[in-house]
C-alpha atoms as a PDB file:
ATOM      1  CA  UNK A   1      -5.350  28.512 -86.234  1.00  0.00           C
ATOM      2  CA  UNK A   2      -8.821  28.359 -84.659  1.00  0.00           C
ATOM      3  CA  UNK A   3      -7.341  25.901 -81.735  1.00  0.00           C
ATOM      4  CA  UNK A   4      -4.709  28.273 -81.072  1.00  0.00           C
ATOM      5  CA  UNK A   5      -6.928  31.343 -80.884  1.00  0.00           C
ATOM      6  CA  UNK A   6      -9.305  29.110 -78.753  1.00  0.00           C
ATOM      7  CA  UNK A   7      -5.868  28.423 -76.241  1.00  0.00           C
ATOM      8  CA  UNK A   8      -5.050  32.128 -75.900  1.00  0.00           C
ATOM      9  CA  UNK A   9      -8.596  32.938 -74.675  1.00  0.00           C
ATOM     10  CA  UNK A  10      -8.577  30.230 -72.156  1.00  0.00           C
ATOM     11  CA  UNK A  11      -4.933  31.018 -71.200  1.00  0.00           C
ATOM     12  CA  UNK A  12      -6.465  35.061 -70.360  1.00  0.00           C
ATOM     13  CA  UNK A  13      -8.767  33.552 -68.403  1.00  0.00           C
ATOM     14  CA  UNK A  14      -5.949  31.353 -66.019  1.00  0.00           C
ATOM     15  CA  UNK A  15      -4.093  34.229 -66.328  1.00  0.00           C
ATOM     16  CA  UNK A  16      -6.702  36.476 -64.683  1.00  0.00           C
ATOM     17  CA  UNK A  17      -7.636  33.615 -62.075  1.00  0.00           C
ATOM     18  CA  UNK A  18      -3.674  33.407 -61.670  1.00  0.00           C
ATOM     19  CA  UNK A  19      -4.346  37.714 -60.974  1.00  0.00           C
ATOM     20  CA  UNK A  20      -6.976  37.069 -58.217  1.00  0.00           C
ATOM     21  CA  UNK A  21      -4.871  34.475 -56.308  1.00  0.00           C
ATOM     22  CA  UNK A  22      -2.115  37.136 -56.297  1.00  0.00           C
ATOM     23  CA  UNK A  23      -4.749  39.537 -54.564  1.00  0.00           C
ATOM     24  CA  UNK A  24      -5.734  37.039 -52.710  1.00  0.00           C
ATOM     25  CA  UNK A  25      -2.192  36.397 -50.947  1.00  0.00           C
ATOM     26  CA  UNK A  26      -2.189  40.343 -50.924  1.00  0.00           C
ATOM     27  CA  UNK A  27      -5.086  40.730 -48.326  1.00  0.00           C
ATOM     28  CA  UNK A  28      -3.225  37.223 -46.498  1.00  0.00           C
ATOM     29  CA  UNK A  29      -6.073  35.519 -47.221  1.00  0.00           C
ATOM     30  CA  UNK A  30      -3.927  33.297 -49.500  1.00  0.00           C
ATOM     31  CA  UNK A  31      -1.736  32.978 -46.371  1.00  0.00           C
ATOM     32  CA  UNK A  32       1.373  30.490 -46.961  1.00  0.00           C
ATOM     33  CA  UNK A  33      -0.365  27.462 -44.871  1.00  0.00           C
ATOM     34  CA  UNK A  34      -3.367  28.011 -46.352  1.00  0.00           C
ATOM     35  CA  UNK A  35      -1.760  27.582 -49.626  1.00  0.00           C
ATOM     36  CA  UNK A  36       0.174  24.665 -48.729  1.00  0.00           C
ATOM     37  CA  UNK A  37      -2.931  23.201 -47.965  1.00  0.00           C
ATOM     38  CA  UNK A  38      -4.643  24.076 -50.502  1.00  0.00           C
ATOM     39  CA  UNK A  39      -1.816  22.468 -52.737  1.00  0.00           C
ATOM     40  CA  UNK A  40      -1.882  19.644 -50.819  1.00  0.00           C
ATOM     41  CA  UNK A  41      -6.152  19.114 -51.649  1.00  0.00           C
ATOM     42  CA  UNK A  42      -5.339  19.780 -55.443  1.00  0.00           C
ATOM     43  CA  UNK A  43      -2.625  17.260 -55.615  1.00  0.00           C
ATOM     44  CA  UNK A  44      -4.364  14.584 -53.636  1.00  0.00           C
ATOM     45  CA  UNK A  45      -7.953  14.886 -54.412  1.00  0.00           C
ATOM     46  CA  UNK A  46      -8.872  17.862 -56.768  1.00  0.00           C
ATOM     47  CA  UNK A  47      -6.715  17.031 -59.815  1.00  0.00           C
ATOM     48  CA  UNK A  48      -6.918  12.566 -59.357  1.00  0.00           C
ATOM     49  CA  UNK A  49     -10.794  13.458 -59.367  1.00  0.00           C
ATOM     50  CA  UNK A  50     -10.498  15.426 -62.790  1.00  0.00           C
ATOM     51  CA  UNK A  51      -8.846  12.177 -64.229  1.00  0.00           C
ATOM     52  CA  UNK A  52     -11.797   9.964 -62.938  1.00  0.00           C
ATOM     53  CA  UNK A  53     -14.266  11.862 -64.396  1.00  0.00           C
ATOM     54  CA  UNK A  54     -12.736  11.690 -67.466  1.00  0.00           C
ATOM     55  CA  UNK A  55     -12.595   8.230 -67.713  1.00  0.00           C
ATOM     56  CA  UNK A  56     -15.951   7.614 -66.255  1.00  0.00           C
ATOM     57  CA  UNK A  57     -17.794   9.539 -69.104  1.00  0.00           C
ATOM     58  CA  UNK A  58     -16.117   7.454 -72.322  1.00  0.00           C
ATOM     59  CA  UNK A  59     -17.582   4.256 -73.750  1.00  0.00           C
ATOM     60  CA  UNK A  60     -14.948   1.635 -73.753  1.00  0.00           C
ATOM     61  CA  UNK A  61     -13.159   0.627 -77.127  1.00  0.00           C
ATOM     62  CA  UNK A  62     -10.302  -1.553 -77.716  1.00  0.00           C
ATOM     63  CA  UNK A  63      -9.071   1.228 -79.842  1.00  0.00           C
ATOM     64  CA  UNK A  64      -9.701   3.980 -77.432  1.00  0.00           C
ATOM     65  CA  UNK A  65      -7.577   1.597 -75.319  1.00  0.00           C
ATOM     66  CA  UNK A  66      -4.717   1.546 -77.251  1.00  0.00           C
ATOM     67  CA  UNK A  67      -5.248   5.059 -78.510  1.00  0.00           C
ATOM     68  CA  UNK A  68      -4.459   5.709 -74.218  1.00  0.00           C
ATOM     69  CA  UNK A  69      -1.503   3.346 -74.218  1.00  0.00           C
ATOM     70  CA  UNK A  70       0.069   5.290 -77.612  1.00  0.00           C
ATOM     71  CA  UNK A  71      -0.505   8.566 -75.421  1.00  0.00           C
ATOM     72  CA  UNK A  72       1.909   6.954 -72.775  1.00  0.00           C
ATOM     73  CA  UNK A  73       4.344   5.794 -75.159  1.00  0.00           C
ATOM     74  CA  UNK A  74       4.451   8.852 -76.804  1.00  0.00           C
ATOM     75  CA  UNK A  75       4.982  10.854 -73.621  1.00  0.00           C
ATOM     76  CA  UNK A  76       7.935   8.888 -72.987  1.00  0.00           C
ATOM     77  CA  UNK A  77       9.545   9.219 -76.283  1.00  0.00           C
ATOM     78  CA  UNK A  78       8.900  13.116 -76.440  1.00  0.00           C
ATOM     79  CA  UNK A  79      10.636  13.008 -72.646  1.00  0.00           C
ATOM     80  CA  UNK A  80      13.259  10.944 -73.514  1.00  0.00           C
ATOM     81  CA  UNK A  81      14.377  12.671 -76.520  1.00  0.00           C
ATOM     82  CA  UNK A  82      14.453  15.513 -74.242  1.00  0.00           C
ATOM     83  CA  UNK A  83      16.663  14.738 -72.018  1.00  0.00           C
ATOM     84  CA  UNK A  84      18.912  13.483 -75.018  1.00  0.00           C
ATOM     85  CA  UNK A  85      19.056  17.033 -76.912  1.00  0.00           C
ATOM     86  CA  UNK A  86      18.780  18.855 -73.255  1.00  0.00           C
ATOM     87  CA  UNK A  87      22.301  16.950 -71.998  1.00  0.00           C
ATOM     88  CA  UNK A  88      24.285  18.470 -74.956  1.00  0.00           C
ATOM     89  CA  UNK A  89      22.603  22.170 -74.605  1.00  0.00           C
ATOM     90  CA  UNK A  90      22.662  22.673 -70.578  1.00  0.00           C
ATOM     91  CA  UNK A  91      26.021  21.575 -68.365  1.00  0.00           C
ATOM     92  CA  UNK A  92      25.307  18.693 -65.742  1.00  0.00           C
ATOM     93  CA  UNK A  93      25.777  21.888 -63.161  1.00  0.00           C
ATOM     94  CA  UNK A  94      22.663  23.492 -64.222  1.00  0.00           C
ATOM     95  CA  UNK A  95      20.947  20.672 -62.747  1.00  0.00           C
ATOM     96  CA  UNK A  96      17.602  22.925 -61.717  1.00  0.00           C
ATOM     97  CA  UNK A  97      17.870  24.169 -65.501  1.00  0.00           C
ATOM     98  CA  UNK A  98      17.524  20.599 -66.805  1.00  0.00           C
ATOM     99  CA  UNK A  99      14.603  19.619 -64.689  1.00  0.00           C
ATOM    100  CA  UNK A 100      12.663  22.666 -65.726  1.00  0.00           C
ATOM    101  CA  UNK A 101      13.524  22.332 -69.218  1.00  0.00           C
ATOM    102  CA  UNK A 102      12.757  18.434 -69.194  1.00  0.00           C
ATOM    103  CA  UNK A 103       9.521  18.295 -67.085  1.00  0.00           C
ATOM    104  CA  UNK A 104       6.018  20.208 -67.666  1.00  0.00           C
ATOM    105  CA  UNK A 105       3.531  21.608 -65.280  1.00  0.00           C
ATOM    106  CA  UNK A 106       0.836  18.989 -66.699  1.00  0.00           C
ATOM    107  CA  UNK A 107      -1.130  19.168 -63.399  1.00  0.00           C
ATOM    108  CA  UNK A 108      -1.216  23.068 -62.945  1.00  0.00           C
ATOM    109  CA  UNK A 109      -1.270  24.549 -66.377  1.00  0.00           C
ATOM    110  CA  UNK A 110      -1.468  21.756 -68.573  1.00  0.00           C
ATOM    111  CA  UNK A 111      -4.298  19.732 -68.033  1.00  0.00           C
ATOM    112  CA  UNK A 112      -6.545  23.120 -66.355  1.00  0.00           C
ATOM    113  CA  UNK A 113      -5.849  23.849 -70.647  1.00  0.00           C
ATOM    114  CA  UNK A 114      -6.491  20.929 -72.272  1.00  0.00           C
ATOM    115  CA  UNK A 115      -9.982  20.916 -70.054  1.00  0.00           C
ATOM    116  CA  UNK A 116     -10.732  24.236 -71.439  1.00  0.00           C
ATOM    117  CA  UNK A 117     -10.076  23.331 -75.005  1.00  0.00           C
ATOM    118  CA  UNK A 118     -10.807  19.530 -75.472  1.00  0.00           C
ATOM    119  CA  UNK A 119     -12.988  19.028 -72.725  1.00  0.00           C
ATOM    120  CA  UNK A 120     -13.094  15.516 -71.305  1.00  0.00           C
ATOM    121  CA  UNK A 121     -11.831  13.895 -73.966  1.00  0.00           C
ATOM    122  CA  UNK A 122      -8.521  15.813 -73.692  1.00  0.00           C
ATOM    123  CA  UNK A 123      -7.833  15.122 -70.335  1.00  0.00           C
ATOM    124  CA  UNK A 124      -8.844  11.371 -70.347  1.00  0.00           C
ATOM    125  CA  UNK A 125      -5.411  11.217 -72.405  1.00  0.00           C
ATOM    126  CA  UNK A 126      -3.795  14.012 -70.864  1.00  0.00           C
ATOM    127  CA  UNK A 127      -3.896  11.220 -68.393  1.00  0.00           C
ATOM    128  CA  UNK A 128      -1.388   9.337 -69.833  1.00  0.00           C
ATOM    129  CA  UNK A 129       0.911  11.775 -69.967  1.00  0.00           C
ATOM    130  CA  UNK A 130       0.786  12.402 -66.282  1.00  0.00           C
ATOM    131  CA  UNK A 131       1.556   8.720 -66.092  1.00  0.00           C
ATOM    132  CA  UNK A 132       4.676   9.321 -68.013  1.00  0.00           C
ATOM    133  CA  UNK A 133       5.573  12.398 -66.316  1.00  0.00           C
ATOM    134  CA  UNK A 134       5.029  11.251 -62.677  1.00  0.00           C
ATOM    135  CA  UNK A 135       7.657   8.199 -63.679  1.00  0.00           C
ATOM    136  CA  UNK A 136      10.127  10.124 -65.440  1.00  0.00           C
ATOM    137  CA  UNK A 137      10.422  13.222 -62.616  1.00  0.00           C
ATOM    138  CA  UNK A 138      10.639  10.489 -59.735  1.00  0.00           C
ATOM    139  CA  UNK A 139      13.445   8.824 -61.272  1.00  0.00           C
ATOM    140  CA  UNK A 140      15.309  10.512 -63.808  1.00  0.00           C
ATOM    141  CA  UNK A 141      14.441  13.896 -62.635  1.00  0.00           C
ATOM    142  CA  UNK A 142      15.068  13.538 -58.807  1.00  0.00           C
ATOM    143  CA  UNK A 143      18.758  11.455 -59.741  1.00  0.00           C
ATOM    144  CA  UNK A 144      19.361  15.281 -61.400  1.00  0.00           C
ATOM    145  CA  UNK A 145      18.560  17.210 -58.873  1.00  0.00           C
ATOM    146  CA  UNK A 146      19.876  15.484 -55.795  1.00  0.00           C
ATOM    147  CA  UNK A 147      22.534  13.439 -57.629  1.00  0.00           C
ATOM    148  CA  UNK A 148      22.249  10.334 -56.289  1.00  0.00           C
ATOM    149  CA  UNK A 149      20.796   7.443 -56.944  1.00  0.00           C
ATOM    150  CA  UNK A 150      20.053   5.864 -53.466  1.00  0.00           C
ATOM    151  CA  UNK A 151      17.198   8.521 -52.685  1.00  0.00           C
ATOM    152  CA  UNK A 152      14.722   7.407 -55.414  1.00  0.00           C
ATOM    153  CA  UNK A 153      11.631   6.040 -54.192  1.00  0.00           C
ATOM    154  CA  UNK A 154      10.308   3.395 -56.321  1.00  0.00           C
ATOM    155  CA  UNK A 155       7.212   3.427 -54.256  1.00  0.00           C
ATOM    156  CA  UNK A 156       6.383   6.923 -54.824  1.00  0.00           C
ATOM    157  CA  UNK A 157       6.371   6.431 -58.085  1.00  0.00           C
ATOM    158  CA  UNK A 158       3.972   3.936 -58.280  1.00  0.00           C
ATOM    159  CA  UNK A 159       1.827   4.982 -54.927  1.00  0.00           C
ATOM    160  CA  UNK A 160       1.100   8.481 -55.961  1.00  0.00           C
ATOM    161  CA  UNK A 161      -2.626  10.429 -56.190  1.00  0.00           C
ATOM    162  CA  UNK A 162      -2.434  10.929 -60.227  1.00  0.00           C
ATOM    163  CA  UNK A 163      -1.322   7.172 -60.484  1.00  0.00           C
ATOM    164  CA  UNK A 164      -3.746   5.951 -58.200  1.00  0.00           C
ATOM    165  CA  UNK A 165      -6.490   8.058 -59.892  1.00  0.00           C
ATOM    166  CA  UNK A 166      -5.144   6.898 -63.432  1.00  0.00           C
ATOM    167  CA  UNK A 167      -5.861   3.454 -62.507  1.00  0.00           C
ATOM    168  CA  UNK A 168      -9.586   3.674 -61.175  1.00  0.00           C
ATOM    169  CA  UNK A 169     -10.044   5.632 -63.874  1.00  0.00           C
ATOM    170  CA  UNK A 170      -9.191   2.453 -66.544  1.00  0.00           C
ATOM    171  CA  UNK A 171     -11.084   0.137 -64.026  1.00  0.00           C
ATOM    172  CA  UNK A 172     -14.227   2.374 -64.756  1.00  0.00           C
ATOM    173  CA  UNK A 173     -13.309   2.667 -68.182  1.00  0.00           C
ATOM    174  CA  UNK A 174     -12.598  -0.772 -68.845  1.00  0.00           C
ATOM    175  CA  UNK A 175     -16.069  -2.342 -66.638  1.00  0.00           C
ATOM    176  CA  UNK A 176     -19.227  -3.044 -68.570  1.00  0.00           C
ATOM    177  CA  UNK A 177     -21.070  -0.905 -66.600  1.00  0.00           C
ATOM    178  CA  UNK A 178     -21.133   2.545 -65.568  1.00  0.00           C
ATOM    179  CA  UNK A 179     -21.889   4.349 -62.575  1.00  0.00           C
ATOM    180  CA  UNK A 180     -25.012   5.920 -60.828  1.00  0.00           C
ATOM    181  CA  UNK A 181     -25.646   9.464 -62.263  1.00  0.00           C
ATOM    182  CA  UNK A 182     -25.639  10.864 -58.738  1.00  0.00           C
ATOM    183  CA  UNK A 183     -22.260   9.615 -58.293  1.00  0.00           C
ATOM    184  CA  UNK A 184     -21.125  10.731 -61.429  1.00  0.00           C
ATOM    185  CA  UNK A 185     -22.508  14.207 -60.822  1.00  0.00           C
ATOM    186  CA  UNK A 186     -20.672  14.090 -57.307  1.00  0.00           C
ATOM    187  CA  UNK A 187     -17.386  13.296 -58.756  1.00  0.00           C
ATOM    188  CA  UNK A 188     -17.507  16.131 -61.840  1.00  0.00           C
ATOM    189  CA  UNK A 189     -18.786  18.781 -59.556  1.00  0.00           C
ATOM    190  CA  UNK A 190     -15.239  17.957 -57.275  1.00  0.00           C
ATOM    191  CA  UNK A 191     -13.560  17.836 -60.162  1.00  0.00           C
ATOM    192  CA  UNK A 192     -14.782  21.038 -61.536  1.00  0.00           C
ATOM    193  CA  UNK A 193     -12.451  22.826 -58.762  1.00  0.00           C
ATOM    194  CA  UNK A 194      -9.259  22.087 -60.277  1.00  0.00           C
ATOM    195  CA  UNK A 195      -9.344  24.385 -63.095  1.00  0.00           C
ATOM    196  CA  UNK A 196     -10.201  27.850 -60.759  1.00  0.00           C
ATOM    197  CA  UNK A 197      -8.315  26.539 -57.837  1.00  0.00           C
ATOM    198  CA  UNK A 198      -5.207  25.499 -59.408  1.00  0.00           C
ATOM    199  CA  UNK A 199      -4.640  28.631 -61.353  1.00  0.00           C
ATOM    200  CA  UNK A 200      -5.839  30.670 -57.730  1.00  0.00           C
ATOM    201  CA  UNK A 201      -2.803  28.796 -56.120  1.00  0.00           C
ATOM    202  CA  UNK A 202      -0.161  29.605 -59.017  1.00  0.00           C
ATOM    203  CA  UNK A 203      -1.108  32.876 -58.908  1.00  0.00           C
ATOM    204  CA  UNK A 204      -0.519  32.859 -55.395  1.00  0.00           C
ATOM    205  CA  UNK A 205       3.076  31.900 -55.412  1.00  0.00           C
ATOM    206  CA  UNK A 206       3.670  35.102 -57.308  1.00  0.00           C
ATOM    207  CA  UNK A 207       3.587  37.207 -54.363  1.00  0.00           C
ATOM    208  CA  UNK A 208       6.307  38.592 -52.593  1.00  0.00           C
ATOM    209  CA  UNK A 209       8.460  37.132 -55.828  1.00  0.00           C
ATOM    210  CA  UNK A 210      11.231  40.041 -56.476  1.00  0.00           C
ATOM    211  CA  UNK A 211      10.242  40.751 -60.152  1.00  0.00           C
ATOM    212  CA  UNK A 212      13.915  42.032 -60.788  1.00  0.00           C
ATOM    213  CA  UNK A 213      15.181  38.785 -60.096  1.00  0.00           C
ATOM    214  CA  UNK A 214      12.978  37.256 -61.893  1.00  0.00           C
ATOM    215  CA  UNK A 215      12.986  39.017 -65.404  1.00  0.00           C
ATOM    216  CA  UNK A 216      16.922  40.435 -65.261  1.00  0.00           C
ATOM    217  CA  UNK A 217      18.667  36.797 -64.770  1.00  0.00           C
ATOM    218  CA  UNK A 218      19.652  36.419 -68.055  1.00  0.00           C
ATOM    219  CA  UNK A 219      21.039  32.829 -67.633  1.00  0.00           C
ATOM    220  CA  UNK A 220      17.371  32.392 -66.940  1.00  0.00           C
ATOM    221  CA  UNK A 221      15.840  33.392 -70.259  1.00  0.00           C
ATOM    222  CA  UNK A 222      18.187  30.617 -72.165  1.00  0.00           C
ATOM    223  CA  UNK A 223      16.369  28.215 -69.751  1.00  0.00           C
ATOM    224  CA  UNK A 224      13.304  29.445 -70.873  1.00  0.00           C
ATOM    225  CA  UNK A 225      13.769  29.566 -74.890  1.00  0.00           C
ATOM    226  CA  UNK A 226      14.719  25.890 -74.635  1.00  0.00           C
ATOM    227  CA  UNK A 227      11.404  25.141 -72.604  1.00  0.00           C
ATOM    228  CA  UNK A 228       8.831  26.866 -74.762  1.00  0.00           C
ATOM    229  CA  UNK A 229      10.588  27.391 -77.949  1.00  0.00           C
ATOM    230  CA  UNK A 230      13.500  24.829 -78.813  1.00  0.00           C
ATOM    231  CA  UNK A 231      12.490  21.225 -77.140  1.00  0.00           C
ATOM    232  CA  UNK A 232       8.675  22.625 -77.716  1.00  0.00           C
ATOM    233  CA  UNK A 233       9.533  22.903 -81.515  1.00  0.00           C
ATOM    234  CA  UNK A 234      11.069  19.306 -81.183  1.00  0.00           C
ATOM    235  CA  UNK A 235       8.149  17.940 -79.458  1.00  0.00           C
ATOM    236  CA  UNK A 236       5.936  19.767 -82.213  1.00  0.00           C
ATOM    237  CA  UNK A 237       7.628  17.632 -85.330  1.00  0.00           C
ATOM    238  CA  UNK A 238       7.921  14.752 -83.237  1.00  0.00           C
ATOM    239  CA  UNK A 239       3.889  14.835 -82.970  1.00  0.00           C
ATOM    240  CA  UNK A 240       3.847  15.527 -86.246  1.00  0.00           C
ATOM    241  CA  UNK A 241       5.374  11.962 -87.737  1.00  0.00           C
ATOM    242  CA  UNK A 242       4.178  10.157 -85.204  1.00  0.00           C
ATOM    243  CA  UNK A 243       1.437   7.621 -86.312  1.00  0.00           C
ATOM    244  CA  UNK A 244      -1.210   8.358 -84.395  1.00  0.00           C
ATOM    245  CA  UNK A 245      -5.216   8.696 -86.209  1.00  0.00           C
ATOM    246  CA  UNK A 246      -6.358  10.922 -83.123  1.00  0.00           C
ATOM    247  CA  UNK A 247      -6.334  14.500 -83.261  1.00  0.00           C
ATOM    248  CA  UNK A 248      -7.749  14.185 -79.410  1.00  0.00           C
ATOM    249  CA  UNK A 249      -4.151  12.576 -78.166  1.00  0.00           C
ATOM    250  CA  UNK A 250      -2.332  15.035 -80.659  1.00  0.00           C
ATOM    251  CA  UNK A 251      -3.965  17.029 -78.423  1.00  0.00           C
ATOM    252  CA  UNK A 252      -3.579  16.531 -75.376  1.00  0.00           C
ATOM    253  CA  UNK A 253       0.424  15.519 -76.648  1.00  0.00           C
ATOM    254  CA  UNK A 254       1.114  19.795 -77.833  1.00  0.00           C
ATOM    255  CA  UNK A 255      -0.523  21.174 -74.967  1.00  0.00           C
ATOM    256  CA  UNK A 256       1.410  18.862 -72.214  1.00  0.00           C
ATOM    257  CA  UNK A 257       4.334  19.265 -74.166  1.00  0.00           C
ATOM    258  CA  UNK A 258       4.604  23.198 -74.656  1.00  0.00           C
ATOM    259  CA  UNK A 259       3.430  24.008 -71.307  1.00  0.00           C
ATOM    260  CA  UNK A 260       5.665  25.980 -68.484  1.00  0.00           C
ATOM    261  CA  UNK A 261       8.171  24.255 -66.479  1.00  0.00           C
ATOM    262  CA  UNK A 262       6.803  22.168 -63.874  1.00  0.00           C
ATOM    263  CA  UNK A 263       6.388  23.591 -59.730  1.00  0.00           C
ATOM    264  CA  UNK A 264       8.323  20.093 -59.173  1.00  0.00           C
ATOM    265  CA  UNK A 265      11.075  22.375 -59.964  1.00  0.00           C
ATOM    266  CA  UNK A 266      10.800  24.440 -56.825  1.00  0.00           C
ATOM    267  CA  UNK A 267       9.516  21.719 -54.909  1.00  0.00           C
ATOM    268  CA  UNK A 268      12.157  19.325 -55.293  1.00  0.00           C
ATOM    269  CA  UNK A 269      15.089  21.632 -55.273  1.00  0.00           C
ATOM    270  CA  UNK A 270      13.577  22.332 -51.496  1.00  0.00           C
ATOM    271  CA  UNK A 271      13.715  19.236 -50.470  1.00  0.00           C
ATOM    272  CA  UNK A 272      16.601  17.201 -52.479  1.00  0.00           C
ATOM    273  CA  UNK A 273      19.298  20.191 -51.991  1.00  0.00           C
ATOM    274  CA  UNK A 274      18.458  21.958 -55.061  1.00  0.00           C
ATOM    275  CA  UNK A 275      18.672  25.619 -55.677  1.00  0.00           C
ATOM    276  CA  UNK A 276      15.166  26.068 -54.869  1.00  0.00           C
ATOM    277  CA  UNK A 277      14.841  30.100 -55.006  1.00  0.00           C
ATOM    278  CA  UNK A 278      16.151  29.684 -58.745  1.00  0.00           C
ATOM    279  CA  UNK A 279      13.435  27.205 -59.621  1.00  0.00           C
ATOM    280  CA  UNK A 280      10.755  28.885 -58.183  1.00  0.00           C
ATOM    281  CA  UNK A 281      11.803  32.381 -60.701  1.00  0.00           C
ATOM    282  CA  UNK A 282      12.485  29.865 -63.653  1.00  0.00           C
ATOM    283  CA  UNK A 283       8.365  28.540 -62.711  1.00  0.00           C
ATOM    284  CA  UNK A 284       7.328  31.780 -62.677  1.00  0.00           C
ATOM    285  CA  UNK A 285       9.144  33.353 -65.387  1.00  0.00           C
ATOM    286  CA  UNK A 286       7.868  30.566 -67.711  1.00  0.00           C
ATOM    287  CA  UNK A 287       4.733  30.406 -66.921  1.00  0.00           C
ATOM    288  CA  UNK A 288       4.263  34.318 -67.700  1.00  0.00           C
ATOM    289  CA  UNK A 289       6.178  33.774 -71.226  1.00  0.00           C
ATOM    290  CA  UNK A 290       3.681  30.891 -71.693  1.00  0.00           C
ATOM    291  CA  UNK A 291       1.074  33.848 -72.563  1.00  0.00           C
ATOM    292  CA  UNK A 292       2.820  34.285 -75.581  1.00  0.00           C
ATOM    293  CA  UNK A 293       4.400  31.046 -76.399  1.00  0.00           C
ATOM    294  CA  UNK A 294       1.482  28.365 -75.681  1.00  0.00           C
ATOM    295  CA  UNK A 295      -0.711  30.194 -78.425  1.00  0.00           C
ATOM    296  CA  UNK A 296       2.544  30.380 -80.735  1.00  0.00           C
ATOM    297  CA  UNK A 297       3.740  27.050 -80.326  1.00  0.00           C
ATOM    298  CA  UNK A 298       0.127  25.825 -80.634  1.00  0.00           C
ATOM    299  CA  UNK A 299      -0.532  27.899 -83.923  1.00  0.00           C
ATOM    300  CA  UNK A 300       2.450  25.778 -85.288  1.00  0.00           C
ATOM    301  CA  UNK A 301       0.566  22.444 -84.265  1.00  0.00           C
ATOM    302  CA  UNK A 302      -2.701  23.531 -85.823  1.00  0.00           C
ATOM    303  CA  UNK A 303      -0.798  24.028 -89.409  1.00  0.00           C
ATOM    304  CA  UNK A 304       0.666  20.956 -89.184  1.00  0.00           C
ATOM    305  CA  UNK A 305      -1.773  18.399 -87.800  1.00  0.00           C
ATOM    306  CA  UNK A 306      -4.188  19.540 -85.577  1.00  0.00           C
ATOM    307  CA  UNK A 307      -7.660  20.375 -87.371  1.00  0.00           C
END
């Protein structure tokens, strides 16, 4: 119960971040090119950094190793028995639905978390669930929102900042030595930004949202209770058997698994033909039930195996 009292504080305090980015777009400081640029530094540099320096600070172990590559494997399993259970509850029309039901936001909200409350530790295998997640949305979840097969790019997938980050990360991990101290302090002090900079920026898209459509879609609120209450609960006992002696990827598993639906919901709808107004209210009106939820969800974790 201590974990999940620890995750509601640090949620108030992205919450209240999330608040200032909102003013922020207010005065059009936040304007909507500086945001997209903004976005565009987190996704490319600010967040792959955070990864680095997570790898960067461990002391290599075979087990740590395979602890990383039972994080991945996981991931996959708690995604694909999503999509299983998520095919009989939403109708292959509700394609936007599905995604944001199926995929987290692991950059944005998730790993920001698991930094607050497991430190380093947390988000060197919060790394494999990007890994994971990055796969799974480029494939499966752009086939679901654009419907056809032909547009996946296989080199996206592979060619990405959180891949290519996830890799130089293991190289440092995995070399017998490690690097310079000034280098080291260089890279965590970049890293550092993600946490108040990503929450700024998703606090940002809230303005000029129409809060009526955002809270009085019911349709909407089904979406949600599958998100952070049904497939959450699955992923929850699904952590729970699984045979892992870490309480750091068990971790790292909850908090990527019961976090808000992903801004790849928006941002794909945009550009693959989606209904990308929807997904932008089903982001937002997640990510403000995640207040409530997250702590819930991870209250349930704690009393089952988290310590």
């Amino acid at each position: 119960m201590a974990i999940a009292g620890l995750v509601f504080q640090k949620l108030i305090v992205l919450f209240l971040l999330m608040l200032m980015g909102l003013f922020l777009a207010q005065r059009q400081i936040l304007t909507k090119e500086v945001t997209f640029q903004l976005s565009n530094l987190l996704t490319r540099f600010v967040a792959p950094s955070l990864f680095i320096s997570s790898f960067i600070y461990q002391d290599f172990s075979l087990k740590r190793l395979v602890l990383l590559i039972s994080m991945i494997g996981s991931a996959f399993l708690l995604l694909v028995t999503r999509i299983f259970f998520v095919s009989f509850l939403l109708p292959k029309e509700r394609a936007t639905d599905q995604y944001a039901v199926l995929f987290a936001n692991v950059g944005f909200m998730g790993t920001p978390l698991a930094f607050a409350v497991g430190g380093k530790e947390a988000v060197f295998f919060i790394s494999g669930f990007v890994v994971a997640n990055q796969i799974m949305q480029w494939t499966y979840g752009l086939y679901l929102i654009a419907q056809d097969k032909s547009i996946i790019n296989w080199r996206s997938i592979l060619v990405n900042p959180a891949m290519i980050a996830t890799v130089i990360g293991l190289a440092l991990f995995i070399i017998p030595f490690k690097l310079p101290v000034v280098f080291r302090g260089a890279i965590d002090s970049f890293a550092d930004l993600n946490t108040p900079l990503s929450t700024i920026v998703l606090g940002s898209y809230f303005y000029k949202a129409d809060i009526k459509e955002i809270f009085l879609y019911k349709p909407a609120y089904y979406t949600a209770f599958l998100r952070l209450c049904l497939t959450a609960l699955l992923s929850i006992l699904t952590i729970w058997i699984l045979p892992i002696d870490s309480s750091s990827v068990k971790l790292a598993l909850s908090i990527a698994a019961v976090s808000p639906a992903a801004l790849n919901t928006a941002l794909l709808s945009q550009v693959y033909g989606g209904n990308y107004e929807y997904g932008s209210r089903l982001v937002l009106l997640t990510t403000i039930l995640s207040l409530i939820f997250i702590p819930l969800n991870m209250a349930l974790a704690s009393l089952l195996y988290l310590s």
